[in-house]
Structures are given as structure tokens and as C-alpha cells.
Protein backbone atom coordinates (compact mmCIF):
# COMPACT_ATOMS: atom_id res chain seq x y z
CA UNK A 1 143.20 80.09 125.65
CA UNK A 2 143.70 76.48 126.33
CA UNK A 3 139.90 76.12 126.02
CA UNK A 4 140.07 77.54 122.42
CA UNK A 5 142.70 75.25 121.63
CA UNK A 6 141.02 72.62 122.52
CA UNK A 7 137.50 72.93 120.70
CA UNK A 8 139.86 74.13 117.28
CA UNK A 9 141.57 70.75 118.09
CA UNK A 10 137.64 69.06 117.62
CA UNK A 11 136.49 70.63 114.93
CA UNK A 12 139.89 69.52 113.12
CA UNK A 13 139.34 66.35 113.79
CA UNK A 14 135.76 66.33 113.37
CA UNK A 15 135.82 68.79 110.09
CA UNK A 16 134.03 65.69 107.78
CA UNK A 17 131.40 65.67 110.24
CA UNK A 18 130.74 69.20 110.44
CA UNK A 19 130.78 69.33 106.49
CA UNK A 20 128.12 66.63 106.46
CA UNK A 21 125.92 68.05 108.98
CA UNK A 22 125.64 70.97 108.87
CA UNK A 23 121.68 71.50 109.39
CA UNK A 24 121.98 69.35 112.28
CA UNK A 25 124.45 71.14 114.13
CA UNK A 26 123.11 74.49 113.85
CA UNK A 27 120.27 73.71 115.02
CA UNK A 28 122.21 71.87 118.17
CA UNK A 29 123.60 74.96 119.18
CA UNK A 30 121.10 76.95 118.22
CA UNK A 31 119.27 75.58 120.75
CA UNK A 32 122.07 75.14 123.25
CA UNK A 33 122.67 78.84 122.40
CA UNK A 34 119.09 79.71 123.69
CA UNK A 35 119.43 77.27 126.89
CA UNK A 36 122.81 79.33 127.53
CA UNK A 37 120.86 82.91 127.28
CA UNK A 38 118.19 81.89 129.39
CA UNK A 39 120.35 81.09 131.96
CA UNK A 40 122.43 84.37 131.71
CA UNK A 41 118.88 86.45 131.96
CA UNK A 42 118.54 85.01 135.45
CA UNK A 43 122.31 85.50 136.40
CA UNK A 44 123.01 88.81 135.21
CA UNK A 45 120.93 90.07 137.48
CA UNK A 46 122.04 87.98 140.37
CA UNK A 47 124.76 88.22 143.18
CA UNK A 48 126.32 85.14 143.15
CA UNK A 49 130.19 85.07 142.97
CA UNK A 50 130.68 81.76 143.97
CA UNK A 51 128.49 78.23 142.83
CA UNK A 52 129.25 74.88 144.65
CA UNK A 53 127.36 71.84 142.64
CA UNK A 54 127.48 68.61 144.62
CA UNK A 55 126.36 66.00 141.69
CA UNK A 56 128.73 67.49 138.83
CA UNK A 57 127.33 64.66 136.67
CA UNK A 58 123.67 65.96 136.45
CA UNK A 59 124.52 69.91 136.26
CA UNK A 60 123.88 70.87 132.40
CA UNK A 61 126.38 72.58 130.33
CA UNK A 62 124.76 75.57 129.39
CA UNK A 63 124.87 76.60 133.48
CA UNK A 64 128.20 76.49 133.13
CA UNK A 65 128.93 78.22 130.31
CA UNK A 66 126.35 80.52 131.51
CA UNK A 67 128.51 81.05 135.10
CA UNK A 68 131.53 80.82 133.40
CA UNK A 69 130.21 84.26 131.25
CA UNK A 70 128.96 85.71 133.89
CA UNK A 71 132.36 85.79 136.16
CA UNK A 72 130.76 83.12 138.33
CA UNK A 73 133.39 80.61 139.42
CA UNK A 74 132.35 76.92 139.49
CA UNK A 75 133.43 74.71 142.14
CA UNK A 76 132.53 70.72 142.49
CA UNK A 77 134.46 67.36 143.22
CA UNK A 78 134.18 63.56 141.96
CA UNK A 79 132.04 62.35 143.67
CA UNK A 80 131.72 59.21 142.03
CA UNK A 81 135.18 57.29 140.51
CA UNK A 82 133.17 56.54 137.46
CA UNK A 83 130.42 59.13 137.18
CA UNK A 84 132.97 60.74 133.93
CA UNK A 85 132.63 57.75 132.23
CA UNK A 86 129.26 58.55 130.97
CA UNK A 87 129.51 62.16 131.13
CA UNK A 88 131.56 65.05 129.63
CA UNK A 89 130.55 67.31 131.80
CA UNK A 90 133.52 68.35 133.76
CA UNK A 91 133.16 72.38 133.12
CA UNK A 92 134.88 74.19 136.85
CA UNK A 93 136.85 76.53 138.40
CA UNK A 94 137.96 74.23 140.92
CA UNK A 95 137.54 70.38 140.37
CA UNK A 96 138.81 67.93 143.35
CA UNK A 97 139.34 64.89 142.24
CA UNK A 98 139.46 61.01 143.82
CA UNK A 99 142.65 61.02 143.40
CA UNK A 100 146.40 62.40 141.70
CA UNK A 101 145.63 59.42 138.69
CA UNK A 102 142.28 61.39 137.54
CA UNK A 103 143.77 64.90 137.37
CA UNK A 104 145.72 63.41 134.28
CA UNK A 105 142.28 62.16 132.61
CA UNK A 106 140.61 65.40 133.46
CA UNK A 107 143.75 67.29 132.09
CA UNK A 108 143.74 65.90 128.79
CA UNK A 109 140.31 65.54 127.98
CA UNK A 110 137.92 67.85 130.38
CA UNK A 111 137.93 71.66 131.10
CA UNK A 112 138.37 72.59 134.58
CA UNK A 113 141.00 75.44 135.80
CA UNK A 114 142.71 74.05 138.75
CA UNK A 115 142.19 70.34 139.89
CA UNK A 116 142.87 69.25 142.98
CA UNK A 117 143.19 65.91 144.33
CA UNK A 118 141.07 65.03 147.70
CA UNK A 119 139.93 61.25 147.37
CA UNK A 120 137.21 59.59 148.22
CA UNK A 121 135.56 61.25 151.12
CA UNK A 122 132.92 58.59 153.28
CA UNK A 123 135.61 55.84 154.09
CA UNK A 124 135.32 57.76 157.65
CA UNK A 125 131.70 56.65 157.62
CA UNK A 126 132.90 52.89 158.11
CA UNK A 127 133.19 52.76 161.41
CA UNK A 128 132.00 50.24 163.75
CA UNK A 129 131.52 53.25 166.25
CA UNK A 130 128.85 54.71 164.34
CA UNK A 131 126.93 51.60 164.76
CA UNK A 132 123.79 52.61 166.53
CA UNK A 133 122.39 48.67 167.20
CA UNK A 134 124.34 47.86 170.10
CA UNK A 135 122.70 44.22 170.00
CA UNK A 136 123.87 43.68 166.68
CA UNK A 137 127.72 44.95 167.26
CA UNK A 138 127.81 42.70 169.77
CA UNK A 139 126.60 39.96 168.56
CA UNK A 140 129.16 40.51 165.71
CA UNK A 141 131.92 40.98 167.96
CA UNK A 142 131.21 37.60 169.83
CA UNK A 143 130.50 35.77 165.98
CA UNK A 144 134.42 37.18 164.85
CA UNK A 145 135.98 35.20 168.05
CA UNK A 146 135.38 31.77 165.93
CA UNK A 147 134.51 32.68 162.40
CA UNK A 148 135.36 35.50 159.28
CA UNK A 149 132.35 37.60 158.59
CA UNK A 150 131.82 38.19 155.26
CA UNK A 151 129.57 41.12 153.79
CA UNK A 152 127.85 40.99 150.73
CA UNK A 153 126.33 44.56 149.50
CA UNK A 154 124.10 43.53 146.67
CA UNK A 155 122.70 46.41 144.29
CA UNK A 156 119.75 44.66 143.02
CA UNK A 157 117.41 47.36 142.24
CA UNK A 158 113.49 47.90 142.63
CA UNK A 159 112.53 49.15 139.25
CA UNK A 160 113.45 46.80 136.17
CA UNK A 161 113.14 50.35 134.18
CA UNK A 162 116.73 50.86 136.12
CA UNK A 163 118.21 47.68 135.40
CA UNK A 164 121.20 46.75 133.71
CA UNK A 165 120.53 51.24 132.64
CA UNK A 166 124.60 51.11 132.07
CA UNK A 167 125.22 47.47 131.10
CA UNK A 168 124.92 44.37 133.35
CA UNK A 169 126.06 46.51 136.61
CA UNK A 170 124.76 44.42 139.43
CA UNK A 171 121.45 45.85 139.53
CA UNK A 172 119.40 42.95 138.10
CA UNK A 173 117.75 39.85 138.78
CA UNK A 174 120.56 37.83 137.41
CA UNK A 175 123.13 39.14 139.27
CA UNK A 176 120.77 38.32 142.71
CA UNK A 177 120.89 34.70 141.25
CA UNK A 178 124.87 34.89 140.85
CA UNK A 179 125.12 35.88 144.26
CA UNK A 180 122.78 33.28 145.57
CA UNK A 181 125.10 30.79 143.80
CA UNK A 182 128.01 32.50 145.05
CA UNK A 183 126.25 32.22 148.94
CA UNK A 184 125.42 28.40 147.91
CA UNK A 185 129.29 27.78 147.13
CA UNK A 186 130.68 29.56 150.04
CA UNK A 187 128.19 27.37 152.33
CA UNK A 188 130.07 23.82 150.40
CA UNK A 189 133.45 24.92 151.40
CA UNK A 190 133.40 27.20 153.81
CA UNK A 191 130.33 26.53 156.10
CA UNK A 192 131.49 26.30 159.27
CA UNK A 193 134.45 29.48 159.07
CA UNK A 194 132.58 32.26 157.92
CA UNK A 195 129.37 34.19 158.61
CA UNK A 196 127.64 36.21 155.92
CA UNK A 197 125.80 39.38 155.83
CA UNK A 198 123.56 40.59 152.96
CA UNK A 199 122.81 43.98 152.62
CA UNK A 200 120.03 45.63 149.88
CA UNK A 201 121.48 49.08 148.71
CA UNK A 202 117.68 49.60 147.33
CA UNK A 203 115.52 50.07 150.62
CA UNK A 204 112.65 49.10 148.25
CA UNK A 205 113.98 45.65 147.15
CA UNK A 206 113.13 44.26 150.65
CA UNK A 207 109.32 44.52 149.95
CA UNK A 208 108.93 43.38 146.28
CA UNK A 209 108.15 39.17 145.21
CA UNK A 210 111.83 38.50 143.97
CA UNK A 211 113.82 39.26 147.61
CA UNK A 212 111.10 37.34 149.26
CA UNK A 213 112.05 34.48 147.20
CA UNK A 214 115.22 34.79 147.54
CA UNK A 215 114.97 35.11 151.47
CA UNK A 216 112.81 31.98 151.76
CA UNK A 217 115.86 29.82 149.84
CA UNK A 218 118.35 31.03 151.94
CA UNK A 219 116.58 30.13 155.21
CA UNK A 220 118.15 26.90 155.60
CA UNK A 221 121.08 28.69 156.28
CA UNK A 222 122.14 29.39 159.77
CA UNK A 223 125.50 31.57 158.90
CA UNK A 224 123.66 33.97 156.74
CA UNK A 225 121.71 36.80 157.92
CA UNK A 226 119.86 39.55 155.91
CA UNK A 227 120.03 42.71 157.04
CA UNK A 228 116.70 44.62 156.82
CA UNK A 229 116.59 46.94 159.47
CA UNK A 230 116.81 50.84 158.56
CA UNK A 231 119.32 51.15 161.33
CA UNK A 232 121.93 49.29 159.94
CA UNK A 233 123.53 50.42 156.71
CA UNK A 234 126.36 49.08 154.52
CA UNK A 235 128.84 51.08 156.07
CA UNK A 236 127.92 49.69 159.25
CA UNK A 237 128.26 46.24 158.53
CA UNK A 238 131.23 46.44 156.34
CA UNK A 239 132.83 48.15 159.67
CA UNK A 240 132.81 44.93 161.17
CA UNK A 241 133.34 42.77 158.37
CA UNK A 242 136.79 40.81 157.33
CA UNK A 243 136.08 40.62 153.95
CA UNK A 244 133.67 42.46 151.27
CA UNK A 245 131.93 41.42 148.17
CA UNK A 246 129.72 43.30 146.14
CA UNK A 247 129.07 44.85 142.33
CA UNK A 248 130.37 48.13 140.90
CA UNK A 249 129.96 50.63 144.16
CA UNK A 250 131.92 53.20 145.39
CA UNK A 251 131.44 51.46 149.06
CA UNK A 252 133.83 48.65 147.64
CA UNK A 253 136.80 51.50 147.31
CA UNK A 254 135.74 52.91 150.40
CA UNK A 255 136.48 49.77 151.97
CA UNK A 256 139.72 49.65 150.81
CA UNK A 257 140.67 52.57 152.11
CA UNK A 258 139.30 51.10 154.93
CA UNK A 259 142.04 48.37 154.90
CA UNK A 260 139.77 45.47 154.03
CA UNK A 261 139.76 42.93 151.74
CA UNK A 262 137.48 43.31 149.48
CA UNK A 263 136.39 42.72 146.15
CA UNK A 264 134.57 43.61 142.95
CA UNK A 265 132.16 40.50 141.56
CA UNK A 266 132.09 41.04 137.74
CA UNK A 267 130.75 37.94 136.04
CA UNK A 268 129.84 39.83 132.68
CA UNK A 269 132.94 42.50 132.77
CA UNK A 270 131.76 45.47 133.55
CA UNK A 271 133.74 46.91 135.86
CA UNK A 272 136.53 45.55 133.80
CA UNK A 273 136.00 47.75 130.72
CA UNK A 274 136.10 50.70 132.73
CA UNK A 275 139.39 53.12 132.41
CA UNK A 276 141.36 52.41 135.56
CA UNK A 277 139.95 49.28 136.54
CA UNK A 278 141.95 47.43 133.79
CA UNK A 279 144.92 48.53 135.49
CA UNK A 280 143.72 47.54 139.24
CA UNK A 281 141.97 44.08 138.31
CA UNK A 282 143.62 43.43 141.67
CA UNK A 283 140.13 43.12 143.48
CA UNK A 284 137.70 41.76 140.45
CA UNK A 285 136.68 38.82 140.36
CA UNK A 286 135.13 37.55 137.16
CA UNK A 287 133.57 33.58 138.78
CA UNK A 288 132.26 32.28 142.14
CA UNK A 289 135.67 29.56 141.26
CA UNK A 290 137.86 33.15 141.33
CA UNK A 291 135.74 34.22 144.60
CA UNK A 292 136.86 30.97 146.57
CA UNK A 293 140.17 30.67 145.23
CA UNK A 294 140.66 34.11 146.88
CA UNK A 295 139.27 33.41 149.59
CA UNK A 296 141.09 30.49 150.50
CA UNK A 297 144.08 31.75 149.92
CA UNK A 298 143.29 34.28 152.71
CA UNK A 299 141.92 32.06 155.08
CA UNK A 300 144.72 30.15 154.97
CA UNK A 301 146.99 33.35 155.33
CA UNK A 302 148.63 32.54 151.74
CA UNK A 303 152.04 35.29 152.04
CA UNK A 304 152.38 35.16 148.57
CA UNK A 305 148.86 36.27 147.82
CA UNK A 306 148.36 38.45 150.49
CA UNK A 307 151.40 40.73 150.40
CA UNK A 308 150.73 41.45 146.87
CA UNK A 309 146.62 42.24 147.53
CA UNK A 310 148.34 44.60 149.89
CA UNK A 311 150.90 46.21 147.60
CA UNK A 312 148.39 46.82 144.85
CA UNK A 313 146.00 48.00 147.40
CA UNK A 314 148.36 50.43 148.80
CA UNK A 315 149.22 51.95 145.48
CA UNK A 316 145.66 51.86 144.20
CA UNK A 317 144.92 54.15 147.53
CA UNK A 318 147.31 56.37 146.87
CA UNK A 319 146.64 57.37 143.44
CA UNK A 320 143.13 56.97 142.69
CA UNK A 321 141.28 57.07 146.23
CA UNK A 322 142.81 59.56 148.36
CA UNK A 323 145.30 62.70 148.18
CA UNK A 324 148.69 60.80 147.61
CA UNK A 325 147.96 58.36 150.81
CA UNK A 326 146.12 61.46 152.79
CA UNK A 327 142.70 60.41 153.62
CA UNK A 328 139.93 63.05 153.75
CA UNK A 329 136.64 63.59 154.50
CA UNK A 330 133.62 66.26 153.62
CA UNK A 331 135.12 68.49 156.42
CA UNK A 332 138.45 68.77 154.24
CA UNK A 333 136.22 69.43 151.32
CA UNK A 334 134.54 72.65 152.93
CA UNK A 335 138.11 73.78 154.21
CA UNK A 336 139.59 73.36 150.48
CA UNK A 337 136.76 74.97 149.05
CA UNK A 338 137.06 78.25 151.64
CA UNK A 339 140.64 78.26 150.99
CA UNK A 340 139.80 78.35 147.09
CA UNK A 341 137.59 81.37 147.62
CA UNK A 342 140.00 83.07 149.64
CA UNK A 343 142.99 82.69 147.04
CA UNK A 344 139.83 84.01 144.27
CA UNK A 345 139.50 87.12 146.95
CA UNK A 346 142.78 88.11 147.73
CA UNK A 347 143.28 88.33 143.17
């Protein structure tokens, strides 16, 4: 019912539209009509009770529908805190969410039966344990006795047919540049306190003409390393890491849940249009001048500064990264979902 009420709601507000376009629209759902029946010749002559989609983002509508019609129930979780913001396709059963704040966004505007907050579920995989390269841990570990290592996970991506796809979202050349700058800065004033790591979150980056350029100019100096090696990931060297900087990326919540500071570098706002992040700007920084302040103010253990990081970090965990302070992890996920087919069972 609440489904009906809903679409009647659209086409209300949408009625000059409809009136308008008529020829267009019927032959939208005509089509999406057809895409929907296809579907339900496969699944009507299927066994499935049960489907479990991990990317909701890239599953099309008309499978839903088409499970939804054919008694199917749908079960997925966010994997991704923004991956609604560029789709509408939040069509479940059972939805877990990142968190108690995005139950009332999918409530209002999405159609999914029961949602139920989880959080972010890889914060587990920072861990300095998991670290396989003994050589570098410890070469970390005797680095931290006299300086504050400093990670930078850099999204610059391989294929410029990729770039900037969703707006200037740390994935092109400029933003490499801004984080050169940023590395150039943090060398002036902080040379001989901190030690930098870069990491690629494109494998492929490493091999094309741009990094190598960018590798040669940082050679002269000693503090930062780039870390190429397939055996190291970002998790990995975030786990041993005081502070974080990076673009848009899940990883940077992650390692907040992970208790460290860390922040969002958004010289062109992108992050900041997003939904919640207006209301958690705690972490973004919009200038390499923002980026030092900050980081002054915690190498010089500013109270002030750092007890509120730490409030708004603590309530931003709470409510949009884990199950009301709960942290979970994919094995939590598999136990939810069992218990979720067990309630559908015993009805």
C-alpha cells in the first residue's frame, strides 16, 4: 500500500509532465514493461525464494520488480555511503544500511520493506596485523618512535574516460597536482615531524607517464615513500598511520571508525554538496592552508580542537557509520541476513 501511495504521490506532482509527454512515457514503460516480462519468463520457472545482490547500485529495476512479482524477496546493504546519490535504485525486502541517519533518507524517499542499520563493514580490515610485509611494519614501527606518519590515499585514476565521471572527485590529474602541492607544503613546515605514505587506489596508475612524473619530483624527498608493492594496500598502511588524507573514499570513514584522524581533501567541493557531508564538514578540508592549520593544531595537541574532532567524530560514528556505536563486519552481515530468512520462514 505504501508503495501505491507513493507513486500516486509522483504522478500528482508530476501530472504537467505526464500531460506533456505523453508519447514519451509510454513508450518508457513500454519498454520497461517488456524488460520486466522477460525477466519474469526466466523466474517463473525458477526456485529461488531468496536473492542477495551485493552492488545494489548496478542491479536494474525491472529485476526487482520482476522478484518482487514473483514472491522473491530481495535482500542487499549500502555498501557505499554515497552510492544513492546517483541512484534510485533502492527496491528490497531487507535493506541494511551504514547507519540509523540513512534509514530516514531511505524511508522517505526509497522503497525497501524493513531497513536495518549495520554500518560500514571493512573498518576490521585496518589492522596493522593483517600486514603481511613484516619489513615494512617494522620499519614503520621504528619511523613512529620520532615522527607522525601521515598517509595519503590518492584516487587518481588510469583512464581519463573515468575522470572527474561524477564531478571533480579526486580521480584526475589535477587533483595529483593538488596533492603534490599539498606534499610540497607539508615538507616547508613540517619536514622533519612527519613521514608520508602515498598510496595509488588504481593498480594501473603506477605504470602510466603522469605517476612517473610525479615520482621523479618527489625524489628529493627523503620522508616520503610511494607505496607500489601489491602486498601492501591502503588498509594496511592507514593501520599504521596517525593521520589520513585522501579524496571522496569510503576508506576515509573507515578510518574513522578506526579512531584516526583523518580527513576529506575537497578543493572544488565535492564532497561538500553531498547530503550528509554538509552536516559533518568536521573532516573536509577545502585548501592545503586548511590541511596545515589542522594539522598543527594536532601536533601541537591543541584541546580545544581536538576534543571537538573527537565529539563530532563520535557522533558521526554512531549515526551514519555503524549500528548506533556497534561496529560490524561481513560476518554480522551473513548472520543478519540468515536471521532475516528465518523470520521470512517461520511466516
Amino acid at each position: 500500500m505504501q508503495f501505491l501511495i507513493k507513486y500516486l504521490v509522483f504522478v500528482f506532482h508530476n501530472r504537467k509532465f505526464i500531460k506533456s509527454n505523453k508519447i514519451t512515457l509510454l513508450t518508457f514503460f513500454l519498454l520497461f514493461y517488456f524488460k520486466i516480462e522477460s525477466f519474469n519468463t526466466i523466474l517463473k520457472k525458477s526456485n529461488y525464494k531468496y536473492f542477495f545482490f551485493y552492488n545494489d547500485y548496478i542491479i536494474p529495476n525491472s529485476l526487482l520488480i520482476s522478484a518482487a512479482v514473483n514472491k522473491i524477496k530481495s535482500i542487499s546493504f549500502q555498501d557505499r555511503l554515497t552510492s544513492y546519490v546517483y541512484n534510485n535504485k533502492i527496491i528490497f525486502d531487507y535493506y541494511f544500511t551504514c547507519g540509523s541517519y540513512f534509514n530516514k533518507i531511505f524511508r522517505e524517499k526509497y522503497s525497501a520493506e524493513k531497513l536495518i542499520p549495520i554500518g560500514l563493514l571493512r573498518s576490521n580490515l585496518i589492522d596493522e596485523n593483517l600486514i603481511r610485509n613484516e619489513k615494512f611494519l617494522l620499519k614503520i614501527k621504528s619511523i613512529k618512535k620520532i615522527k607522525k606518519v601521515i598517509s595519503l590515499t590518492l584516487s587518481t585514476s588510469s583512464s581519463r574516460y573515468k575522470s572527474d565521471l561524477y564531478g571533480e572527485d579526486g580521480t584526475s590529474i589535477k587533483s595529483l597536482w593538488n596533492f603534490e602541492n599539498l606534499i610540497c607544503n607539508l615538507e616547508k613546515k613540517l619536514k622533519n615531524r612527519t613521514h608520508i605514505l602515498v598510496k595509488f587506489k588504481d593498480k594501473n596508475f603506477i605504470y602510466q607517464e603522469e605517476f612517473l612524473k610525479f615520482e621523479e619530483r618527489l625524489k628529493k624527498f627523503n620522508n616520503v615513500e610511494i607505496i607500489k608493492s601489491d602486498n601492501i594496500n591502503s588498509a594496511n598502511i592507514i593501520s599504521v598511520s596517525d593521520i589520513v588524507i585522501g579524496s571522496q573514499s569510503t576508506i576515509i570513514e573507515e578510518a574513522l571508525m578506526k579512531n584516526k584522524y583523518s580527513f576529506i581533501l575537497d578543493f572544488e567541493n565535492f564532497a561538500s554538496t553531498l547530503g550528509f557531508y554538509r552536516y559533518n564538514n568536521f573532516y573536509i578540508l577545502k585548501s592545503i592552508d586548511n590541511v596545515i592549520d589542522s594539522l598543527m593544531l594536532l601536533f601541537n595537541e591543541d584541546k580545544k580542537y581536538i576534543d571537538n574532532y573527537n565529539r563530532n567524530r563520535k557522533f558521526f560514528v554512531e549515526n551514519f557509520l555503524s549500528d548506533r556505536g556497534k561496529i560490524n563486519n561481513f560476518d554480522t552481515l551473513r548472520s543478519k541476513i540468515l536471521n532475516c530468512i528465518n523470520e521470512e520462514l517461520k511466516n
